[in-house]
C-alpha atoms as a PDB file:
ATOM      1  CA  UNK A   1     104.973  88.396 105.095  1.00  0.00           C
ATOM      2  CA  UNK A   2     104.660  90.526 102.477  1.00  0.00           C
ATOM      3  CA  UNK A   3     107.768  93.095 101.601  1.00  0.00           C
ATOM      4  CA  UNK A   4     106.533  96.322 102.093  1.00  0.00           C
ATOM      5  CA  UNK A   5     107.209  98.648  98.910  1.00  0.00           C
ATOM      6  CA  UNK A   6     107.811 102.787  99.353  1.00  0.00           C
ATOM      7  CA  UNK A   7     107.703 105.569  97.693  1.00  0.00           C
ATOM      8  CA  UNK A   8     110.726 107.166  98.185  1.00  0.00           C
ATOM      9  CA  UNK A   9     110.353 110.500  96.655  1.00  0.00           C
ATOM     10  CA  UNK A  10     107.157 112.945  96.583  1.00  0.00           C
ATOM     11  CA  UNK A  11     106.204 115.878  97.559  1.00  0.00           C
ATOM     12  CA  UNK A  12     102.905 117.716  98.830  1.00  0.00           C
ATOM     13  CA  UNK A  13     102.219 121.770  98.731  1.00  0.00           C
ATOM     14  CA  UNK A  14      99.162 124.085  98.717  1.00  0.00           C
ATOM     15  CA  UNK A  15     100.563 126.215  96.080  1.00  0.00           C
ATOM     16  CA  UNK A  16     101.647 129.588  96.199  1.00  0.00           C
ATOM     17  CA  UNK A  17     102.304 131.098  92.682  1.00  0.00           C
ATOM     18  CA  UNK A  18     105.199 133.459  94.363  1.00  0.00           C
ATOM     19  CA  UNK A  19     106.795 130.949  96.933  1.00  0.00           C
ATOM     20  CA  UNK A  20     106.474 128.210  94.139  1.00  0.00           C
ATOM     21  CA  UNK A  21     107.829 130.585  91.407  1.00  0.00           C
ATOM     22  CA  UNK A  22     109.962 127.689  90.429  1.00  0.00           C
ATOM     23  CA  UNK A  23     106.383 125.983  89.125  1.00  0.00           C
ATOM     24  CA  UNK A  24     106.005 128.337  86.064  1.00  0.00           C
ATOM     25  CA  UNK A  25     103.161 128.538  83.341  1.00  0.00           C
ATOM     26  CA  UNK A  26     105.042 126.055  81.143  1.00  0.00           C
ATOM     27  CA  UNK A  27     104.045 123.641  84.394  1.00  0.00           C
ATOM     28  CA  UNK A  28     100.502 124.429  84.860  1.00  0.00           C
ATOM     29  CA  UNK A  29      99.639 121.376  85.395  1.00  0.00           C
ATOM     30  CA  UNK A  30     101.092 121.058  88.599  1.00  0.00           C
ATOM     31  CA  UNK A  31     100.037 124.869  89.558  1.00  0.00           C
ATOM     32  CA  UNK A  32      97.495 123.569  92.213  1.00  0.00           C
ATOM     33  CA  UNK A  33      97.639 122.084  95.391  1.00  0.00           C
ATOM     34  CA  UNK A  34      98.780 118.211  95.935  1.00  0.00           C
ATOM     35  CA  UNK A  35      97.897 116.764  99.459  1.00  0.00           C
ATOM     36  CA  UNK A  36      97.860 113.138 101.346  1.00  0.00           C
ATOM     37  CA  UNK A  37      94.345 112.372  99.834  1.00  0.00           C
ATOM     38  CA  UNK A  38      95.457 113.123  96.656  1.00  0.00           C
ATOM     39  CA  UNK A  39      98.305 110.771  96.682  1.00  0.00           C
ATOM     40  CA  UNK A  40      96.914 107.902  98.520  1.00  0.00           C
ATOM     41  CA  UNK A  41      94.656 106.616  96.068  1.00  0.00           C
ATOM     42  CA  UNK A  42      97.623 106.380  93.359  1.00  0.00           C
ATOM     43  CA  UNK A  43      99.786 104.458  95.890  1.00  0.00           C
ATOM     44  CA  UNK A  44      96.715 101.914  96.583  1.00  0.00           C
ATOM     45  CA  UNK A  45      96.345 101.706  92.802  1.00  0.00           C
ATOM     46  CA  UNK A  46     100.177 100.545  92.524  1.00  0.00           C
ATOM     47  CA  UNK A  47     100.396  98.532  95.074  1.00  0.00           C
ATOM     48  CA  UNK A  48     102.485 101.149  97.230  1.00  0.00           C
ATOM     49  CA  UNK A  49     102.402 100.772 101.128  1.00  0.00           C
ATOM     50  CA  UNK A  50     103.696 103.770 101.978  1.00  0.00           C
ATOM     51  CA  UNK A  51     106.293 107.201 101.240  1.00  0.00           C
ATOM     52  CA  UNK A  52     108.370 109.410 101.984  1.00  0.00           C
ATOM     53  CA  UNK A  53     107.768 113.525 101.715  1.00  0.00           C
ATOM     54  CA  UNK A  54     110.645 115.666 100.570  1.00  0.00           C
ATOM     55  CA  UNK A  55     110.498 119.298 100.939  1.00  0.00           C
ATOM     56  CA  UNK A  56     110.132 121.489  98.061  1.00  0.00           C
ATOM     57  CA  UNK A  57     110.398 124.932  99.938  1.00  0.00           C
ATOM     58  CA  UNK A  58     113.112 125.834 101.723  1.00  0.00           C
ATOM     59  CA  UNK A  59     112.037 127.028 105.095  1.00  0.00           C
ATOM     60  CA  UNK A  60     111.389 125.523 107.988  1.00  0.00           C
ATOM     61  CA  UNK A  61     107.373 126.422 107.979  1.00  0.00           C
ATOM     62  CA  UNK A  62     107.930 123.385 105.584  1.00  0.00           C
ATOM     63  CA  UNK A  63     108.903 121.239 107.877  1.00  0.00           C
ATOM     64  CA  UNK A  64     105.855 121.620 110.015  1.00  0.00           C
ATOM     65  CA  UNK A  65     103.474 120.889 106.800  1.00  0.00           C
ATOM     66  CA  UNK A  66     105.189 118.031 106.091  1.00  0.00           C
ATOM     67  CA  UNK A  67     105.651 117.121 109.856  1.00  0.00           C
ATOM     68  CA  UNK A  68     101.809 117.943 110.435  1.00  0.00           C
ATOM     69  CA  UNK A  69     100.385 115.789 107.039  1.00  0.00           C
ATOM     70  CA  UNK A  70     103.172 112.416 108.060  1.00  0.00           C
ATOM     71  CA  UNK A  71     101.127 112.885 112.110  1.00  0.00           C
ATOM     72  CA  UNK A  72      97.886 112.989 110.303  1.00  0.00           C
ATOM     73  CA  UNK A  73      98.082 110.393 107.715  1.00  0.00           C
ATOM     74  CA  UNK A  74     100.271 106.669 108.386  1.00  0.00           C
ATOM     75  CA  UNK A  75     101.148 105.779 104.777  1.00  0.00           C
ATOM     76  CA  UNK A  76     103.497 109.063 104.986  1.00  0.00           C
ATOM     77  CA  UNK A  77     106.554 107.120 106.407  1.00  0.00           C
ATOM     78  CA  UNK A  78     109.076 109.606 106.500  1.00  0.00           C
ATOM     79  CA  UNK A  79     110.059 113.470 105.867  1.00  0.00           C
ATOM     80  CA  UNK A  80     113.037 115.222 104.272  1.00  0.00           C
ATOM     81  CA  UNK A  81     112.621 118.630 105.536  1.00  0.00           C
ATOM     82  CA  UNK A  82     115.368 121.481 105.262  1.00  0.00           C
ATOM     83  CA  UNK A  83     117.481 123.684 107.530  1.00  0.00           C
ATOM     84  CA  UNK A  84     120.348 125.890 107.085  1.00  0.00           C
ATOM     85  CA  UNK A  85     123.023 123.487 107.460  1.00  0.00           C
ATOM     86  CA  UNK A  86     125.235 127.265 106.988  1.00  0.00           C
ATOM     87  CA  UNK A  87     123.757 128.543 110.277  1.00  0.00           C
ATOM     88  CA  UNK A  88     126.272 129.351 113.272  1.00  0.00           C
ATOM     89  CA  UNK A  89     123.329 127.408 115.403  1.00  0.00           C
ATOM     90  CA  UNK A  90     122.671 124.647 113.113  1.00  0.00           C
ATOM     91  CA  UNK A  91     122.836 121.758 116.388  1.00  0.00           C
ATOM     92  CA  UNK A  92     119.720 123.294 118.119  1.00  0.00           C
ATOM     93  CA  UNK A  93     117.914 122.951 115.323  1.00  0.00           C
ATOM     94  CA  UNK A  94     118.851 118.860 114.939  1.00  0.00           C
ATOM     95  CA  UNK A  95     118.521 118.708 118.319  1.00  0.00           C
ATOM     96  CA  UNK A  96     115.022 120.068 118.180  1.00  0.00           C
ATOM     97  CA  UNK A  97     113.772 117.866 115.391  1.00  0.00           C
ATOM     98  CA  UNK A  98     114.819 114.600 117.205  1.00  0.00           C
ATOM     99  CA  UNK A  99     111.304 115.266 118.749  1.00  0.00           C
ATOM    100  CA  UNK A 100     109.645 114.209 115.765  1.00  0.00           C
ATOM    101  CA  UNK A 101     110.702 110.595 115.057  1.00  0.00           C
ATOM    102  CA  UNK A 102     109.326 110.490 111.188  1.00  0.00           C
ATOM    103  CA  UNK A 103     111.409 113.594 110.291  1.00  0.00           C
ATOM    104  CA  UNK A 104     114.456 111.171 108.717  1.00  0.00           C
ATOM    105  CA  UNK A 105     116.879 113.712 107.271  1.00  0.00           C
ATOM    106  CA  UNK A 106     117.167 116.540 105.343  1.00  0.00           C
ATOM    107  CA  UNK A 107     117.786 118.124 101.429  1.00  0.00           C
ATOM    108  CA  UNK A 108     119.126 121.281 100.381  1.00  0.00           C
ATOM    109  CA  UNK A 109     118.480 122.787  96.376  1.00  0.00           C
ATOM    110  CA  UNK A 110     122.100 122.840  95.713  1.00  0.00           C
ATOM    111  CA  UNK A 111     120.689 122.579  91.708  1.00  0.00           C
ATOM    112  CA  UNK A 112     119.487 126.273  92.452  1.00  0.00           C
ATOM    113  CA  UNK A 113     123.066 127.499  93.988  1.00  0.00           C
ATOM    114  CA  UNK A 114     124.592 129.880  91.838  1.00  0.00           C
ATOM    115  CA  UNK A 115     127.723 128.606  93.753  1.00  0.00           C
ATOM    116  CA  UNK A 116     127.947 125.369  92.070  1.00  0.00           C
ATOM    117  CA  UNK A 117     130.658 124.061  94.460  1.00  0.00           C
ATOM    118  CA  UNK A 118     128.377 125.753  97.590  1.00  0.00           C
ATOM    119  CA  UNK A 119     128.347 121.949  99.133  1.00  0.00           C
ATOM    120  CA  UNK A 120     132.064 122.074  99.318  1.00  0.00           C
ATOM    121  CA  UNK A 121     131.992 125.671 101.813  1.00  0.00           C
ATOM    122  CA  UNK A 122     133.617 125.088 105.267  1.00  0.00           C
ATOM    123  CA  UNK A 123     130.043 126.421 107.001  1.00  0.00           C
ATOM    124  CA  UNK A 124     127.867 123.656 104.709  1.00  0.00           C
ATOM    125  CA  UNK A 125     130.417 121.228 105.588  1.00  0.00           C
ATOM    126  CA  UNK A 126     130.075 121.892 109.157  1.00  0.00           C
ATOM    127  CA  UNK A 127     126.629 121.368 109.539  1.00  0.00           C
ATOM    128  CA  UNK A 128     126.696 117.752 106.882  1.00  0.00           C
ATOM    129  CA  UNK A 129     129.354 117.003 109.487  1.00  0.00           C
ATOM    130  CA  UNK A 130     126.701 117.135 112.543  1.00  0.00           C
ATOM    131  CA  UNK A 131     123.943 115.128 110.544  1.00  0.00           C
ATOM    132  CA  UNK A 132     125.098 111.546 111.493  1.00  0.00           C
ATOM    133  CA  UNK A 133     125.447 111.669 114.883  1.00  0.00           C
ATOM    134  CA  UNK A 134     121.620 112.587 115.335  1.00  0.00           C
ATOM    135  CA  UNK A 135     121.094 109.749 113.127  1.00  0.00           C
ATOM    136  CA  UNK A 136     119.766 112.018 110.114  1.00  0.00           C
ATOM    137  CA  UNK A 137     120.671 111.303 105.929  1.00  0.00           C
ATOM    138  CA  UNK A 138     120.928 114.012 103.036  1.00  0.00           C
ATOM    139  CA  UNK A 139     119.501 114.070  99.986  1.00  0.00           C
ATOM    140  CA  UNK A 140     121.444 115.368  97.425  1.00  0.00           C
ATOM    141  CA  UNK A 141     119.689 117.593  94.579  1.00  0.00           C
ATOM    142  CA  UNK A 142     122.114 118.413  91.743  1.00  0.00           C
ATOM    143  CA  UNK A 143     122.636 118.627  87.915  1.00  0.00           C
ATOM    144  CA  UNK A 144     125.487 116.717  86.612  1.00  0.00           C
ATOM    145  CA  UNK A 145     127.549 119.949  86.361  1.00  0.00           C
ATOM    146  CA  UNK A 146     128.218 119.171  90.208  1.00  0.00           C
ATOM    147  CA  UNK A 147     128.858 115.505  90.188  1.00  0.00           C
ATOM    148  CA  UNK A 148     132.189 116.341  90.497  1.00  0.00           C
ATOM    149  CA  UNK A 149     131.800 118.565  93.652  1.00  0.00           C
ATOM    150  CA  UNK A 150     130.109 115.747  94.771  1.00  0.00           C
ATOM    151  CA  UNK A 151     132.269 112.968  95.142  1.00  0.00           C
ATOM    152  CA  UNK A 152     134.626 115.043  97.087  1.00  0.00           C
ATOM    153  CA  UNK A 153     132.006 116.590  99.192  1.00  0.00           C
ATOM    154  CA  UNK A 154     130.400 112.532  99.735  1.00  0.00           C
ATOM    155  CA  UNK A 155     134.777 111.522 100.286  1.00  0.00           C
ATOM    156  CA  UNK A 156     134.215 113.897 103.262  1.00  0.00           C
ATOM    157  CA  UNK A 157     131.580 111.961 105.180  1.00  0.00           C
ATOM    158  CA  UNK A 158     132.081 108.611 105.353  1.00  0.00           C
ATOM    159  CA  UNK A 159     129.638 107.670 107.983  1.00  0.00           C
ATOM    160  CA  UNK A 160     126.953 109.804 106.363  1.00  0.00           C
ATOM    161  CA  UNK A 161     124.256 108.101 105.039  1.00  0.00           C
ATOM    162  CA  UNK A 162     123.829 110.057 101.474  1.00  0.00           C
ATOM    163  CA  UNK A 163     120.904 109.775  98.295  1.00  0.00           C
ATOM    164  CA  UNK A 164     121.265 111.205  95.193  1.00  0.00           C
ATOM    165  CA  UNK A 165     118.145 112.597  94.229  1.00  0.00           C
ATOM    166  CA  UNK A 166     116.847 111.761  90.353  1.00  0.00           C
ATOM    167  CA  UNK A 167     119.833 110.294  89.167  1.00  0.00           C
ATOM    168  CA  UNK A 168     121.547 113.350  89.340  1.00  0.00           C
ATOM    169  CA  UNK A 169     119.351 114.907  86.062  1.00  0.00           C
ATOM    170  CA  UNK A 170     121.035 113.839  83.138  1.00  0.00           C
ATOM    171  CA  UNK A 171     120.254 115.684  79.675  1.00  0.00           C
ATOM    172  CA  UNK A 172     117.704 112.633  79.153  1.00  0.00           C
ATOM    173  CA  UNK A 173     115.974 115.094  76.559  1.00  0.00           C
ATOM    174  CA  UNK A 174     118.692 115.546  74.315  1.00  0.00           C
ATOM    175  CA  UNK A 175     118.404 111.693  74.236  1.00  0.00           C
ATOM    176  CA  UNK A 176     122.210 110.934  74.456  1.00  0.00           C
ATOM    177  CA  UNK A 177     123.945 110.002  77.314  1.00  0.00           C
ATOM    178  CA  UNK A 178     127.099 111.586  78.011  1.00  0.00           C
ATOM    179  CA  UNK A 179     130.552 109.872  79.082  1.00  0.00           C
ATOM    180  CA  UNK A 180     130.469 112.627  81.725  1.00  0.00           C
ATOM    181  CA  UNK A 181     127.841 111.483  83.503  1.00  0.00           C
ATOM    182  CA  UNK A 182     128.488 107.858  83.551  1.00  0.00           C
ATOM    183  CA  UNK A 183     131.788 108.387  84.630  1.00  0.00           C
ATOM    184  CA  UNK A 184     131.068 110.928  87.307  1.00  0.00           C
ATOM    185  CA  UNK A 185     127.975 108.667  88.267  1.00  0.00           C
ATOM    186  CA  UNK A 186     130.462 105.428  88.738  1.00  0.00           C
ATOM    187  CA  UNK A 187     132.860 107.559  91.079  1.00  0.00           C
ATOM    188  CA  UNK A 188     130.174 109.270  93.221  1.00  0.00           C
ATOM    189  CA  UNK A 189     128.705 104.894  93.434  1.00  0.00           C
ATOM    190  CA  UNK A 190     132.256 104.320  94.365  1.00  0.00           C
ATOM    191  CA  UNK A 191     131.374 105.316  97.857  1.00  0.00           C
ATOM    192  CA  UNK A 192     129.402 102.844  99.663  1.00  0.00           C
ATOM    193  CA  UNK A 193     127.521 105.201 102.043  1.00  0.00           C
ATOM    194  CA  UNK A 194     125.424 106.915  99.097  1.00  0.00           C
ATOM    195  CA  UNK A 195     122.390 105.214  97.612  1.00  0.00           C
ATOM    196  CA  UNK A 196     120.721 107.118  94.701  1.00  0.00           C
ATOM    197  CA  UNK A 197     117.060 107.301  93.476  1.00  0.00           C
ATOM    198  CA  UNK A 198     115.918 106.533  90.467  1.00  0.00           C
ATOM    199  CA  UNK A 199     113.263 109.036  90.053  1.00  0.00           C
ATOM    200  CA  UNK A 200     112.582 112.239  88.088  1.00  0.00           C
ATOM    201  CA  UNK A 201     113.552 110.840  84.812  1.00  0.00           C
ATOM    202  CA  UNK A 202     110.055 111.967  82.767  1.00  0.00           C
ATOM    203  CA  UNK A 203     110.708 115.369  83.916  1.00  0.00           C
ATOM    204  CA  UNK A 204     114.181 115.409  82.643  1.00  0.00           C
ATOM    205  CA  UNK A 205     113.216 113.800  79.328  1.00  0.00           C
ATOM    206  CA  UNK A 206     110.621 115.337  76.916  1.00  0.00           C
ATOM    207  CA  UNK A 207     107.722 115.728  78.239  1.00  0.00           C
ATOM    208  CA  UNK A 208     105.347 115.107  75.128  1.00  0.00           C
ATOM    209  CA  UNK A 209     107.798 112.218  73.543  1.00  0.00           C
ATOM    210  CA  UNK A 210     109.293 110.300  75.632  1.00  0.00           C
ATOM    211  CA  UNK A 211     109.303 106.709  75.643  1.00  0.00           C
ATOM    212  CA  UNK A 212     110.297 104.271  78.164  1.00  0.00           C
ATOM    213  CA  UNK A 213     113.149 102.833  76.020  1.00  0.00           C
ATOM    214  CA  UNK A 214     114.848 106.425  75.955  1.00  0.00           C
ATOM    215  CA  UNK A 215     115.093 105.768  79.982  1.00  0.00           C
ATOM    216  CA  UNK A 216     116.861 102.413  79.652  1.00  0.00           C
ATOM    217  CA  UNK A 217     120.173 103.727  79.182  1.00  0.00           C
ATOM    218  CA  UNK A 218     120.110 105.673  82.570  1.00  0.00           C
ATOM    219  CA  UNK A 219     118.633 102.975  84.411  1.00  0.00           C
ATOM    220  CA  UNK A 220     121.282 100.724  83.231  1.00  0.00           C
ATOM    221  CA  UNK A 221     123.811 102.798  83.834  1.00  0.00           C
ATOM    222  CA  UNK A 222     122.725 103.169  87.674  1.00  0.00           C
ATOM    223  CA  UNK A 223     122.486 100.374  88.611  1.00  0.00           C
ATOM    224  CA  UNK A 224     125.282  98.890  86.859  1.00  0.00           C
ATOM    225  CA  UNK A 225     127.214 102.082  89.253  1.00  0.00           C
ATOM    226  CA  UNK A 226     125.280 101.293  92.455  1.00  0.00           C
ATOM    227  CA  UNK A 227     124.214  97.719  92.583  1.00  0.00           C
ATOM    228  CA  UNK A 228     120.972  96.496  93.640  1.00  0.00           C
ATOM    229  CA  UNK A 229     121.025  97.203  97.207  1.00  0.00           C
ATOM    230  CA  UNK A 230     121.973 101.239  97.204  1.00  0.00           C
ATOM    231  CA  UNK A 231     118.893 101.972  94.581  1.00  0.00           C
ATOM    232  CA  UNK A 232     115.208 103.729  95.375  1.00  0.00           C
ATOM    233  CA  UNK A 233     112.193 104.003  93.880  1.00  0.00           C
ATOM    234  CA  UNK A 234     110.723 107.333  93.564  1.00  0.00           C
ATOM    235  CA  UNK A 235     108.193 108.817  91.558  1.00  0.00           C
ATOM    236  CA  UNK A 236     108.378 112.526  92.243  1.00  0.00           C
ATOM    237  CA  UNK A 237     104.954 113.064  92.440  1.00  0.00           C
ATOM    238  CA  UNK A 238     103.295 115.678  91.736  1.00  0.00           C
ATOM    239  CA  UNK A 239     106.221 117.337  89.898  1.00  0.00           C
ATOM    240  CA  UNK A 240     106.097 113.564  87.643  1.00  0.00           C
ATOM    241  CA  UNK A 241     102.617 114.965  85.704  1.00  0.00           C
ATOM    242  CA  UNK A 242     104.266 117.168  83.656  1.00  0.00           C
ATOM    243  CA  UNK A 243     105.289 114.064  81.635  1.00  0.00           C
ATOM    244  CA  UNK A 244     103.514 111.143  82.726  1.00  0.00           C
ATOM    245  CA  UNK A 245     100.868 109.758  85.078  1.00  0.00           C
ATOM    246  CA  UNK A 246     101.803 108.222  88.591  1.00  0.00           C
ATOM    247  CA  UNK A 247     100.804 104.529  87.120  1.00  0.00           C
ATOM    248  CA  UNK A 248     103.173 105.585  83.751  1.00  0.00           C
ATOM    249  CA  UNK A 249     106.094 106.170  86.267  1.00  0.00           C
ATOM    250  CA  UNK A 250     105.466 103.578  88.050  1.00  0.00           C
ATOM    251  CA  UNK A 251     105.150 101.289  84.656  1.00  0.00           C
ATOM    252  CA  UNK A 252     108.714 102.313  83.677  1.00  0.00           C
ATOM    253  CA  UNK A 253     110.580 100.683  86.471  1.00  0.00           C
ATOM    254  CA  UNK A 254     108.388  97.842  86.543  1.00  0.00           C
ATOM    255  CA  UNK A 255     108.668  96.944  83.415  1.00  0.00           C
ATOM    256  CA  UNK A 256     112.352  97.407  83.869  1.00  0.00           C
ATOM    257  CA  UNK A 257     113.224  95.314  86.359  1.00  0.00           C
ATOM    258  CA  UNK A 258     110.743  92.818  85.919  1.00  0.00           C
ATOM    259  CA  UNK A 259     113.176  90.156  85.294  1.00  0.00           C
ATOM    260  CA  UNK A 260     115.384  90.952  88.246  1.00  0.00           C
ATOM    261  CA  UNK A 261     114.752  88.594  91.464  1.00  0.00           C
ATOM    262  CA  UNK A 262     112.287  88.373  93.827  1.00  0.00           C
ATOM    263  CA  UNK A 263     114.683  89.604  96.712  1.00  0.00           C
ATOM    264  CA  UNK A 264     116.265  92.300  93.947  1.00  0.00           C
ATOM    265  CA  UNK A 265     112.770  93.678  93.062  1.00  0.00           C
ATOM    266  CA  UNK A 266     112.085  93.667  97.089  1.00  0.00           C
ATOM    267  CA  UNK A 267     115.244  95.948  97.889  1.00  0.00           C
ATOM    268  CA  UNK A 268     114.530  98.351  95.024  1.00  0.00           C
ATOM    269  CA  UNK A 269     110.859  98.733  95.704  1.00  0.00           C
ATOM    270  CA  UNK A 270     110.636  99.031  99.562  1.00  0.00           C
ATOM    271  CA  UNK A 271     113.680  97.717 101.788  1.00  0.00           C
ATOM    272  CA  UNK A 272     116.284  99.931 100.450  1.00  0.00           C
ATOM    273  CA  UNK A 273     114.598 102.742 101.402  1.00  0.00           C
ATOM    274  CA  UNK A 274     113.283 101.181 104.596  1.00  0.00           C
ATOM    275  CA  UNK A 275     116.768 101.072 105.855  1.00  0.00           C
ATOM    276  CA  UNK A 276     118.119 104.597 104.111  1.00  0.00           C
ATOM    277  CA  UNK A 277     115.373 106.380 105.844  1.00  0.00           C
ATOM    278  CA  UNK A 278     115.199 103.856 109.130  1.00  0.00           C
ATOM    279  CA  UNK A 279     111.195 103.848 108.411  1.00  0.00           C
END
């Protein structure tokens, strides 16, 4: 039987210039909608059985969207919705989304936080500290600035199943790679319960020059850090065509770890996430 492969990042949104401020005119290529329909031809194209949504907006009106498009269409395995993890009441909201078995977990834009330590607050803590007994993971969206928040906040949670979004964003434009991140990269790895996606690299990179060898680095770095069976595939579609096509995205990492074995290549492209997300 075939080893199913995933998408393990994307998004969908019927955009909203003033909820979606974040998707400026510099981005205007991505200042339309992006549904199901839109997506599934792109994954047939690659060979790409199925996904998982993450939320981009963070409000729970999101979650229904993204609940609503994963009942409608089957090749949307999983969702990554948001809550306050902050609120006094956080447990009835878990307990409430336990009715929908394709919502998997959930994702906070700690990258936004003017707080850049706001993961390590006794109320966030709280709630990350409720996630694993209702069987949910957490993305993690940061800039390396917080790697370092990070692998205390992850040493907290040892049963939590964790994901670090994009490869935590490294400064992939300025084409260097800083001793920073790999270091702070190889102690956040250090923790078996956190996987990490590679994903949003074009969008980190420049968007009119880069090349897949200026990616290498970072790929080499990760999974040098995390090993084979704790790394994702992700495109991070739509946000991705800023820089590069789905198929271009796609290209990079298969290109990259064409070489690697057959069961290697399986894990990264499909069963890793498969048993992250329990899809």
């Amino acid at each position: 039987m075939k080893a199913q492969r995933i998408d393990s990042h994307q998004h969908f949104w019927k955009f909203d210039p003033i909820r979606d401020s974040w998707i400026g005119p510099h981005m205007s290529v991505i200042q339309r909608d992006f549904m199901p329909e839109d997506l599934l031809p792109l994954l047939q194209a690659g060979g790409i059985d199925g996904c998982v949504v993450v939320q981009s907006d963070s409000s729970e009106d999101e979650n229904d969207f993204q609940l609503a498009n994963a009942q409608k269409y089957d090749f949307v395995k999983g969702v990554v919705g948001w809550i306050d993890l902050r609120h006094p009441d956080v447990e009835r909201q878990l307990s409430y989304y336990k009715r929908f078995p394709k919502m998997k977990g959930f994702r906070h834009v700690l990258q936004g936080e003017t707080d850049r330590a706001m993961m390590l607050s006794p109320a966030f803590k709280r709630g990350i500290g409720l996630l694993a007994s209702y069987g949910y993971t957490y993305d993690i969206l940061i800039y390396p600035d917080q790697l370092g928040y990070t692998k205390d906040f992850v040493a907290a949670f040892p049963e939590q199943a964790f994901v670090v979004d994009h490869i935590a964003k490294p400064h992939i434009k300025d084409r260097y790679i800083t001793d920073e991140w790999k270091s702070a990269i190889h102690a956040v790895a250090a923790f078996p319960n956190v996987y990490c996606k590679v994903s949003g690299m074009v969008t980190e990179a420049d968007w009119s020059k880069w090349k897949p060898e200026h990616l290498k680095v970072y790929i080499d770095t990760v999974v040098e850090a995390f090993g084979m069976d704790r790394l994702m595939y992700g495109s991070d579609w739509p946000v991705c065509l800023v820089a590069a096509s789905y198929q271009q995205v796609l290209g990079v990492v298969e290109d990259y770890f064409s070489s690697f074995s057959t069961d290697e290549k399986a894990a990264f492209f499909g069963g890793n996430a498969i048993k992250f997300y329990n899809l």
